[in-house]
Every structure is written in C-alpha cells, then in structure tokens.
N, C-alpha and C. Protein backbone atom coordinates (compact mmCIF):
# COMPACT_ATOMS: atom_id res chain seq x y z
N UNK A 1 106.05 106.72 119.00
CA UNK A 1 106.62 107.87 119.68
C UNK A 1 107.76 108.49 118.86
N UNK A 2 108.44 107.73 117.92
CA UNK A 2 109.69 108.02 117.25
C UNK A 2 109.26 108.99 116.28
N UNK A 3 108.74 107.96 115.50
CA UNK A 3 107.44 109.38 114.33
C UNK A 3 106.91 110.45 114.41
N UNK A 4 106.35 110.62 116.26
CA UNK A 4 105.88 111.82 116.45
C UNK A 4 106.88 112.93 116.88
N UNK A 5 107.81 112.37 117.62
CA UNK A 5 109.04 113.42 117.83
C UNK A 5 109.77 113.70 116.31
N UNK A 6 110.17 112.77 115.65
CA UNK A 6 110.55 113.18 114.19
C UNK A 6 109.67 114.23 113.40
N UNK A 7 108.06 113.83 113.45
CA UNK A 7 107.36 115.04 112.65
C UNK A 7 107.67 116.33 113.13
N UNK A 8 107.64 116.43 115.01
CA UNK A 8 108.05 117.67 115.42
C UNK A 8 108.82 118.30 115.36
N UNK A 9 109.87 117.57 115.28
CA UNK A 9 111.64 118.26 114.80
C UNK A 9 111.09 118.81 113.81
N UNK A 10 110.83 117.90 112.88
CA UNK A 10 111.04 118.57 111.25
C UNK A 10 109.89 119.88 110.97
N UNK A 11 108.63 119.94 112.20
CA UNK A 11 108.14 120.39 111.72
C UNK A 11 108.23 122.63 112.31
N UNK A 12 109.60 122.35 113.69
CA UNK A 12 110.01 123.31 113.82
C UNK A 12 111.23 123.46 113.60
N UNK A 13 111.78 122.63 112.87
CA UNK A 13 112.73 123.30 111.82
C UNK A 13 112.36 123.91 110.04
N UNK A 14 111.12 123.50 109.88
CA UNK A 14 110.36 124.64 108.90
C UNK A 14 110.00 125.51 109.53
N UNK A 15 109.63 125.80 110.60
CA UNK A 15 109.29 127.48 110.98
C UNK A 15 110.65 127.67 111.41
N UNK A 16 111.14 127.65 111.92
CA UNK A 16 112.63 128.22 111.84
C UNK A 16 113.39 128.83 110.49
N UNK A 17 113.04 127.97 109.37
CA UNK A 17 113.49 128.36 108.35
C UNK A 17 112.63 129.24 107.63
N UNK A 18 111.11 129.40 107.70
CA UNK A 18 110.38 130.24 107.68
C UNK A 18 110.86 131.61 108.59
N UNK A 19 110.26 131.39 109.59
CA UNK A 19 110.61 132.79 110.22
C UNK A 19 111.86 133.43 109.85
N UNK A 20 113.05 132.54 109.88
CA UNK A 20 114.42 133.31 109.35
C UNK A 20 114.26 134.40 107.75
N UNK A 21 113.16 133.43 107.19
CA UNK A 21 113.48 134.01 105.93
C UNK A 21 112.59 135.50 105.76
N UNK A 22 111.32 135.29 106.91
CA UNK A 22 110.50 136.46 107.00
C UNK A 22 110.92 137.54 107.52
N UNK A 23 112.07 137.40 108.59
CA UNK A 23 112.49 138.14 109.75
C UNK A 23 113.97 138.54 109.83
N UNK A 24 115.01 137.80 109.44
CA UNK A 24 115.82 138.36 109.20
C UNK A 24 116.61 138.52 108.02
N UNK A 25 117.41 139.44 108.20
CA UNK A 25 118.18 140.53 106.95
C UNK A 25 118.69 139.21 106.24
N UNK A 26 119.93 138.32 107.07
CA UNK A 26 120.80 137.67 106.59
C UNK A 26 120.37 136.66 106.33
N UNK A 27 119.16 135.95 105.95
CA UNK A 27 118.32 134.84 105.56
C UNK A 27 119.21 134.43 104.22
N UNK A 28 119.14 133.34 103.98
CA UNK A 28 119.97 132.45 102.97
C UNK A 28 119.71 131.56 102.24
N UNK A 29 120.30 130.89 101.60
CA UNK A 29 120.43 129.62 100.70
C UNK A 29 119.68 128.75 101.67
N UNK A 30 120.33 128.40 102.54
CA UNK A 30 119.79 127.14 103.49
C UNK A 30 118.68 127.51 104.07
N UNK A 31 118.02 128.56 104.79
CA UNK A 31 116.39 129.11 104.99
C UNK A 31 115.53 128.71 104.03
N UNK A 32 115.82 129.06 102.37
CA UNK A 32 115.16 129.02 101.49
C UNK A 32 114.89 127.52 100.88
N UNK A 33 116.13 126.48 101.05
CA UNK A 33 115.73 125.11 101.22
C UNK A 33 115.27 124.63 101.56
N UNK A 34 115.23 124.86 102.86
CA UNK A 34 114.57 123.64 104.28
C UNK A 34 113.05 124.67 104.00
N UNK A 35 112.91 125.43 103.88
CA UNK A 35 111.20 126.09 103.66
C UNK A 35 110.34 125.71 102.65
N UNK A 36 111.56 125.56 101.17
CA UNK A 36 110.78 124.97 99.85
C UNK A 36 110.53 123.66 99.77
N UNK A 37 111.73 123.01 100.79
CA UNK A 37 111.45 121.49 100.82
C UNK A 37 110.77 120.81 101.61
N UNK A 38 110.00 121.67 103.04
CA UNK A 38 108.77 121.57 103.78
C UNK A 38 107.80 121.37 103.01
N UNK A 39 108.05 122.90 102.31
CA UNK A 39 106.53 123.19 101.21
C UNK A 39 105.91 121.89 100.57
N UNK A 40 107.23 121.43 99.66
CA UNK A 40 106.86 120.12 98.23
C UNK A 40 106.64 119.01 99.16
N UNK A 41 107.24 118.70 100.20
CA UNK A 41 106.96 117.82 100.98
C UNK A 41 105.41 117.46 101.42
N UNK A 42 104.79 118.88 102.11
CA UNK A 42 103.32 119.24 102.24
C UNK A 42 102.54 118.80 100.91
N UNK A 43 102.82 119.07 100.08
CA UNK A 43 101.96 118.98 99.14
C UNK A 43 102.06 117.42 98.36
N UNK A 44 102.94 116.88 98.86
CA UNK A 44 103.27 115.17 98.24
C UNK A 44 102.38 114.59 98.85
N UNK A 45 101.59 113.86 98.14
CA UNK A 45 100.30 113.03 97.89
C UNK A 45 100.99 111.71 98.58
N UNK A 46 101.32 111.56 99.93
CA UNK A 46 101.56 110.45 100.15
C UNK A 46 100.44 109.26 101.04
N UNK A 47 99.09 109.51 100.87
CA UNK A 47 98.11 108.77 101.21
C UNK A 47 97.72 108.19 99.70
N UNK A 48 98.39 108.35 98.78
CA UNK A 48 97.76 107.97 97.32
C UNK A 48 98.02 105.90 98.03
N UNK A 49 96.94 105.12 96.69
CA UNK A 49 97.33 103.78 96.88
C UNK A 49 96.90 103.48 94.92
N UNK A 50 97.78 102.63 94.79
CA UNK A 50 97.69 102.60 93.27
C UNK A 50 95.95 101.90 93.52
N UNK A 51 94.96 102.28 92.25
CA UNK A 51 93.64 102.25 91.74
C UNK A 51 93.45 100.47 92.31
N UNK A 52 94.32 99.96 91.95
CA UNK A 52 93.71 98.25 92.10
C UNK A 52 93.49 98.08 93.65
N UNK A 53 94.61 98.41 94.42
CA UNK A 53 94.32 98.07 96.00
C UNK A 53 93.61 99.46 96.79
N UNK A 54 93.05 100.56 96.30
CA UNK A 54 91.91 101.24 96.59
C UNK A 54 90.89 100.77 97.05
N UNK A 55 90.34 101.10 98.45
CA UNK A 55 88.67 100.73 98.24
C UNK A 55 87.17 101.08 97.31
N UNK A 56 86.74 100.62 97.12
CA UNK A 56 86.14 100.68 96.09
C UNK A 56 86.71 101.45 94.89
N UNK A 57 87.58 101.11 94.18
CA UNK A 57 88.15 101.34 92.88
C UNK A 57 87.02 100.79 91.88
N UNK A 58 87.05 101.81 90.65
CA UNK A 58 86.19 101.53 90.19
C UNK A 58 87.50 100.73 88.62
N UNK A 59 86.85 99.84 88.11
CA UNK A 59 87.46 99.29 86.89
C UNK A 59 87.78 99.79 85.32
N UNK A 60 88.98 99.33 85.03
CA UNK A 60 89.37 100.57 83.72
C UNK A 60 88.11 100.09 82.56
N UNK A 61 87.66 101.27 82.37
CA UNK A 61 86.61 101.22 81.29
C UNK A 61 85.34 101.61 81.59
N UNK A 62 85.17 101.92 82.91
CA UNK A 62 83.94 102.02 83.42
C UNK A 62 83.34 102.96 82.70
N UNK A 63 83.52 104.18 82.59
CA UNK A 63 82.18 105.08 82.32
C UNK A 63 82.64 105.05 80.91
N UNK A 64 83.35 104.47 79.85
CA UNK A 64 82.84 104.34 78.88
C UNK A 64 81.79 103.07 78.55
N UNK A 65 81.81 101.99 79.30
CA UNK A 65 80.70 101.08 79.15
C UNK A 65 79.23 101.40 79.84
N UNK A 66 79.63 102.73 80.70
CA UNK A 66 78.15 103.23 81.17
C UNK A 66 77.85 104.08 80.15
N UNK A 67 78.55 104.91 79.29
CA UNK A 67 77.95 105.65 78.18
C UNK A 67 77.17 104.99 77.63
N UNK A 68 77.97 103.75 76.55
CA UNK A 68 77.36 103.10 75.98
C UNK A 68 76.47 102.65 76.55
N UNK A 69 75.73 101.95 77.71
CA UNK A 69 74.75 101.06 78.27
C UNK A 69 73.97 102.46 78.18
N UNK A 70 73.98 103.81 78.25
CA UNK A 70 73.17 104.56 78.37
C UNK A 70 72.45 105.28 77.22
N UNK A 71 72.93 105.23 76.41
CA UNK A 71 72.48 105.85 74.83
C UNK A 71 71.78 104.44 74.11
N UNK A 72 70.45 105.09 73.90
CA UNK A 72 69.85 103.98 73.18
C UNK A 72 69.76 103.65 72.13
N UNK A 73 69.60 102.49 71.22
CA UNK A 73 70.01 102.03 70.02
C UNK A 73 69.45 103.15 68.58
N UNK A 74 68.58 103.24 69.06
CA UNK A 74 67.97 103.98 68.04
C UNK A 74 68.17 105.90 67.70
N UNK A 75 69.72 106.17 68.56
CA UNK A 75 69.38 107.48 68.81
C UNK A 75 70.05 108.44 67.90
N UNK A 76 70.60 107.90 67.06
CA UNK A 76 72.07 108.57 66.48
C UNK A 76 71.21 108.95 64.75
C-alpha cells in the first residue's frame, strides 16, 4: 500500500510540474526539474537483471560457436 500511494504522489507531482510548465507564464527552474526527472526516471531500465541470473540467458560466446558449427569445412 506504501508503494502504491508513493507511485501516486510522485506520479501527480509530474503532472503538476508538467502542466505548470505547459500552462503557466511563470513556470520555472523547479517545473522543469521535477518534469525532466520524471522523464529519465520513465525511461530507467529498472526491470534489467544482470545476463547470469536472467531466465534463459543465453552463454558468452554463443552465436559465435553457432557460426562456426554452421559453416562447413570445406567452404572457404
């Protein structure tokens, strides 16, 4: 419940700082923060999991040992 009231705060205090900056004259420094720092926030990849504890991660080297397994001896 804490998380979801926290996303909501934060997530109408970006339209607040949005709309201020769309709508009024005296829009500012601090509008233009809390809007750009929504933005980068939105766009931060935070479902990433490093490659090893991924499900099905595939292993370093893979599709160069499928190249090779795929080109046949005689082709070059």
């Amino acid at each position: 419940m804490c998380r979801c009231a926290a996303a909501v705060a934060f997530t109408v205090l970006w339209w607040w700082a949005a709309a201020r900056l769309l709508l009024a004259p005296d829009a500012g420094a601090l509008e233009g923060a809390v809007a750009a720092g929504g933005w980068g926030l939105s766009v931060l990849p935070v479902h990433c999991l490093p490659k090893a504890r991924a499900d099905g991660a595939l292993a370093a080297g893979r599709w160069r040992r499928a190249w090779r397994a795929g080109r046949s001896p005689g082709a070059e």
